[in-house]
Protein backbone atom coordinates (compact mmCIF):
# COMPACT_ATOMS: atom_id res chain seq x y z
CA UNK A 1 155.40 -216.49 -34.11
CA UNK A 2 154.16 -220.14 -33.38
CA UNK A 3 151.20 -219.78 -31.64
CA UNK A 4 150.92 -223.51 -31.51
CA UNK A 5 154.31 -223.38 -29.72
CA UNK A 6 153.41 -220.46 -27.74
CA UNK A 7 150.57 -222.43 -26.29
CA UNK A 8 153.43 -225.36 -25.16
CA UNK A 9 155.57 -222.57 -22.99
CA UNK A 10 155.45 -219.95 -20.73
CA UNK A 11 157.59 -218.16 -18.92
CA UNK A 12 157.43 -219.47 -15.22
CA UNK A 13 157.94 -217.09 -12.80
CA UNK A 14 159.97 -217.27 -9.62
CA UNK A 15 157.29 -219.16 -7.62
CA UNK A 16 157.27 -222.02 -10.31
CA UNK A 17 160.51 -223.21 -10.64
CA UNK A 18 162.81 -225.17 -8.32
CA UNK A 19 164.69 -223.55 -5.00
CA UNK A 20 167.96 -223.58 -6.65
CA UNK A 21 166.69 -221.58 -10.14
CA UNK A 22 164.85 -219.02 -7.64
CA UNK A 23 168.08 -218.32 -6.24
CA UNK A 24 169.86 -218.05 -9.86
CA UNK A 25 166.38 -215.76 -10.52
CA UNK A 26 167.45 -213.24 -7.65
CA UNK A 27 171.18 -213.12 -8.58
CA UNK A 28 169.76 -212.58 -12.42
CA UNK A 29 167.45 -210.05 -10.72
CA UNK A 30 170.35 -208.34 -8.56
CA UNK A 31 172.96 -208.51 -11.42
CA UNK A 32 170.69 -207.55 -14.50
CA UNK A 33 167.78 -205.68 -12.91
CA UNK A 34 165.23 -208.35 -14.25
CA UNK A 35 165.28 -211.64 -15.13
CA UNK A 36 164.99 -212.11 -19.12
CA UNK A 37 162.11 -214.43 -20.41
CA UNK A 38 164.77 -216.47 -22.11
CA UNK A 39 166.78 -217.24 -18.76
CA UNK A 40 163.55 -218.10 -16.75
CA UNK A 41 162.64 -220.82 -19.71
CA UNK A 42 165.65 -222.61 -19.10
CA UNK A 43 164.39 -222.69 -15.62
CA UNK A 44 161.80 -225.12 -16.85
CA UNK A 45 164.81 -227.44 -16.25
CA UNK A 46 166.24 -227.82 -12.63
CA UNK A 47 169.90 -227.80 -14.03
CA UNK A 48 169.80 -225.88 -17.49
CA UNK A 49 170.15 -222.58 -16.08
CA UNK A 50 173.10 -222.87 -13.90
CA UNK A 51 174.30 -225.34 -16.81
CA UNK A 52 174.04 -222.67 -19.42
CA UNK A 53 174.69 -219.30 -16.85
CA UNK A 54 178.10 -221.00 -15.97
CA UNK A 55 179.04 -221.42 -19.88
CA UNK A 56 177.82 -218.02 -20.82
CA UNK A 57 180.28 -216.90 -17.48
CA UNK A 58 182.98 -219.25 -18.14
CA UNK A 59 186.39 -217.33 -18.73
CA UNK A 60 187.17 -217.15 -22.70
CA UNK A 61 189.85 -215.38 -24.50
CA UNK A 62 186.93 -213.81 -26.90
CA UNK A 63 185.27 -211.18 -24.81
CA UNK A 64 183.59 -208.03 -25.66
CA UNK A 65 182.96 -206.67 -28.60
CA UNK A 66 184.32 -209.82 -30.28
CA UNK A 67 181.77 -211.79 -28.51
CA UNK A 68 178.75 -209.79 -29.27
CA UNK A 69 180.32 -210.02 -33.03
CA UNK A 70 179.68 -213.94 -32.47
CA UNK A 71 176.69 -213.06 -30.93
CA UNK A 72 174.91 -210.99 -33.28
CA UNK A 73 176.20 -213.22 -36.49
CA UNK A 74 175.03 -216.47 -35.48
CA UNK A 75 171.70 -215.15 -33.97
CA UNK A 76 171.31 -213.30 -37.24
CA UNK A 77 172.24 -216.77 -39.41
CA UNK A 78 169.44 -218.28 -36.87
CA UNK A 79 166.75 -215.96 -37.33
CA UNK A 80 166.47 -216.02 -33.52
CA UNK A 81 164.49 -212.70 -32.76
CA UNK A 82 165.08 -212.90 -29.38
CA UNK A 83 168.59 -212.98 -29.47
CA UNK A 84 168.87 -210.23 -32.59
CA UNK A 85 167.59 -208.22 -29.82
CA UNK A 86 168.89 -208.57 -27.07
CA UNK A 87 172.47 -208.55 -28.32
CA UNK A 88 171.70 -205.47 -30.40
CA UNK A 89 170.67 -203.82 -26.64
CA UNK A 90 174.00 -205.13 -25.82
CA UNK A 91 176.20 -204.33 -28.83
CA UNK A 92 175.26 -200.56 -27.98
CA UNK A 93 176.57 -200.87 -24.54
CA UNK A 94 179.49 -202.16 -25.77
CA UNK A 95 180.02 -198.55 -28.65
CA UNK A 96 178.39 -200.32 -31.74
CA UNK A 97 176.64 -197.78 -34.05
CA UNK A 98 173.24 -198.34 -35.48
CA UNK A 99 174.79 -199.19 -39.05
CA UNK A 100 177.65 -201.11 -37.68
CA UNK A 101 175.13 -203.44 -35.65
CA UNK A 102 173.29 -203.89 -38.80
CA UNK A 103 176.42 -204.86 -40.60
CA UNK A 104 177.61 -207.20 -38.27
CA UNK A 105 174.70 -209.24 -38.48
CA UNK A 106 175.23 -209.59 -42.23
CA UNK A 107 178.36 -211.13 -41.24
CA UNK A 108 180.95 -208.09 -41.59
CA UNK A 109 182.34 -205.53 -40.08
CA UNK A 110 184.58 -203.36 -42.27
CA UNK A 111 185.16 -200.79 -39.68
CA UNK A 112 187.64 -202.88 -37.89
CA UNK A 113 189.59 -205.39 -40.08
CA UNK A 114 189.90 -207.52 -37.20
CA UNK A 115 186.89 -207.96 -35.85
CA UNK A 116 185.70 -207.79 -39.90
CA UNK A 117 187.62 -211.45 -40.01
CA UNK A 118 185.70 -212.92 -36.75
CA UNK A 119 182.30 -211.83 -38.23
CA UNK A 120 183.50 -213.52 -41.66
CA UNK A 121 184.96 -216.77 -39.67
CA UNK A 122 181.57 -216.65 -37.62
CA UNK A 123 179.19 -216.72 -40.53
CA UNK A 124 181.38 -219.49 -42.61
CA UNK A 125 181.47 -221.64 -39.34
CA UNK A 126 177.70 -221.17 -38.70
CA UNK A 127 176.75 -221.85 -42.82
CA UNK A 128 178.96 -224.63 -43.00
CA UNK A 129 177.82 -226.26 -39.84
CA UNK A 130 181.02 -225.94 -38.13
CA UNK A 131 183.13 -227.68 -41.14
CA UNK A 132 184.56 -224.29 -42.05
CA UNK A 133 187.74 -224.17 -44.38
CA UNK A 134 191.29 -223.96 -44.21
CA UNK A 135 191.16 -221.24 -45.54
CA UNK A 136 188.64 -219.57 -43.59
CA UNK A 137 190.44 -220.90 -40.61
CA UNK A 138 193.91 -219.26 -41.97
CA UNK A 139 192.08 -215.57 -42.82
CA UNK A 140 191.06 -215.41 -39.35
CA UNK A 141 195.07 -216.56 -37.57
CA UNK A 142 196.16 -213.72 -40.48
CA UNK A 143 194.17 -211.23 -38.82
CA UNK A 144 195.81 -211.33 -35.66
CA UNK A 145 193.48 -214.28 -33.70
CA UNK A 146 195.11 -216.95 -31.77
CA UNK A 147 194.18 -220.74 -32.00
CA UNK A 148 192.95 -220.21 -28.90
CA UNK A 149 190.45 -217.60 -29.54
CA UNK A 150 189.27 -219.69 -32.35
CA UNK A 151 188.38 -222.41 -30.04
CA UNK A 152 186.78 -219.55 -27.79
CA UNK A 153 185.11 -218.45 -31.03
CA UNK A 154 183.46 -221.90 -31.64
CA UNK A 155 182.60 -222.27 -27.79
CA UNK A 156 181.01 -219.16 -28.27
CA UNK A 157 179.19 -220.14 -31.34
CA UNK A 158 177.72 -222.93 -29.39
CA UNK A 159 176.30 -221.09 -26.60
CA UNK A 160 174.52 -218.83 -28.67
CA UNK A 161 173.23 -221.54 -30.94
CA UNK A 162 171.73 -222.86 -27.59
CA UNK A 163 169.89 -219.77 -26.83
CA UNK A 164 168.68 -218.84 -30.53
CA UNK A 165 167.17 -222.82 -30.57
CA UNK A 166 165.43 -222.68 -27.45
CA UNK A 167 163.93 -219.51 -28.44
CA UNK A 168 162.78 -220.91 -31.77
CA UNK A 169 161.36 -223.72 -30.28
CA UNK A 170 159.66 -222.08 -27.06
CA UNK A 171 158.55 -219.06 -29.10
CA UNK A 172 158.22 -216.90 -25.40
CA UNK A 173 157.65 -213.25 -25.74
CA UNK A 174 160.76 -210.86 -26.03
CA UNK A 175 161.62 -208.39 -23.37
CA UNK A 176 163.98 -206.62 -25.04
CA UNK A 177 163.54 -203.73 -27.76
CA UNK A 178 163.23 -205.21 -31.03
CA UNK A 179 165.81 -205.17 -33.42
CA UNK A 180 165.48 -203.26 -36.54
CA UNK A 181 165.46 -205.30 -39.59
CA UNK A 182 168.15 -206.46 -41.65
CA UNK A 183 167.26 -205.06 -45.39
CA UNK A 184 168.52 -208.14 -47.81
């Protein structure tokens, strides 16, 4: 951790940020039974949480497990902590194993060839900086996703590439259970 960083940002709590995030804060509070340090940072900001609350809300065709596939690939590709472990919390709601957690974040998933082709379309998008290959495009449409899912895929790329970089830059403490790590 960035201590240096650490120093920069806090989390603010409810009494610090604006009328409209304390209201997001209580729905967050309602919906999730806390607010996570990650959503209050974006609170620094009077409009990035709704901005980024109504993305991560918007409808998609890639829901699910598929999303926390996305999820747990690109915050693995990131080396976001943070986000390692909080979708790892959430990959178990959603029936991932232990092992196939860990296996999705090395950018498979040979359990289910499907969702095996997302985490493999994920991980070339992510390392290629979204300039992915035909062929990488065509192994994921042969595995049974749409064109629209891909978009929903890339949408869904982004949004987690927004959390994973605010965490690396804020450095604020995670409030989730730590995610076990990834041997090499």
């Amino acid at each position: 951790m960035n201590t240096a960083t650490t120093a920069l940002f806090h989390v603010p709590s409810r009494d610090e940020v604006s009328p409209v995030n304390q209201a997001l804060f209580d729905n967050l509070q309602k919906g999730l039974g806390k607010v996570p340090n990650l959503y209050a940072t974006l609170a620094h900001s009077n409009q990035a949480l709704s901005s980024y609350l109504a993305l991560q809300n918007a409808k998609s065709s890639v829901t699910g497990k598929a999303r926390e596939v996305i999820n747990l690939v690109v915050s693995q590709y990131n080396g976001c902590e943070y986000c390692l472990a909080a979708h790892t919390v959430i990959g178990k709601m959603h029936g991932f194993s232990d092992a196939q957690l860990l296996e999705i974040r090395s950018g498979r998933a040979s359990f289910d060839p499907k969702l095996d082709a997302l985490a493999r379309f994920t991980r070339r998008v992510v390392e290629a900086r979204g300039h992915a290959s035909a062929e990488d495009l065509q192994a994921a449409l042969d595995a049974g996703w749409t064109r629209e899912n891909v978009v929903d895929a890339i949408v869904t790329i982004g949004d987690k590439v927004i959390t994973n970089y605010l965490h690396g830059v804020t450095q604020v403490p995670v409030d989730f259970p730590a995610a076990p790590a990834l041997k090499a």
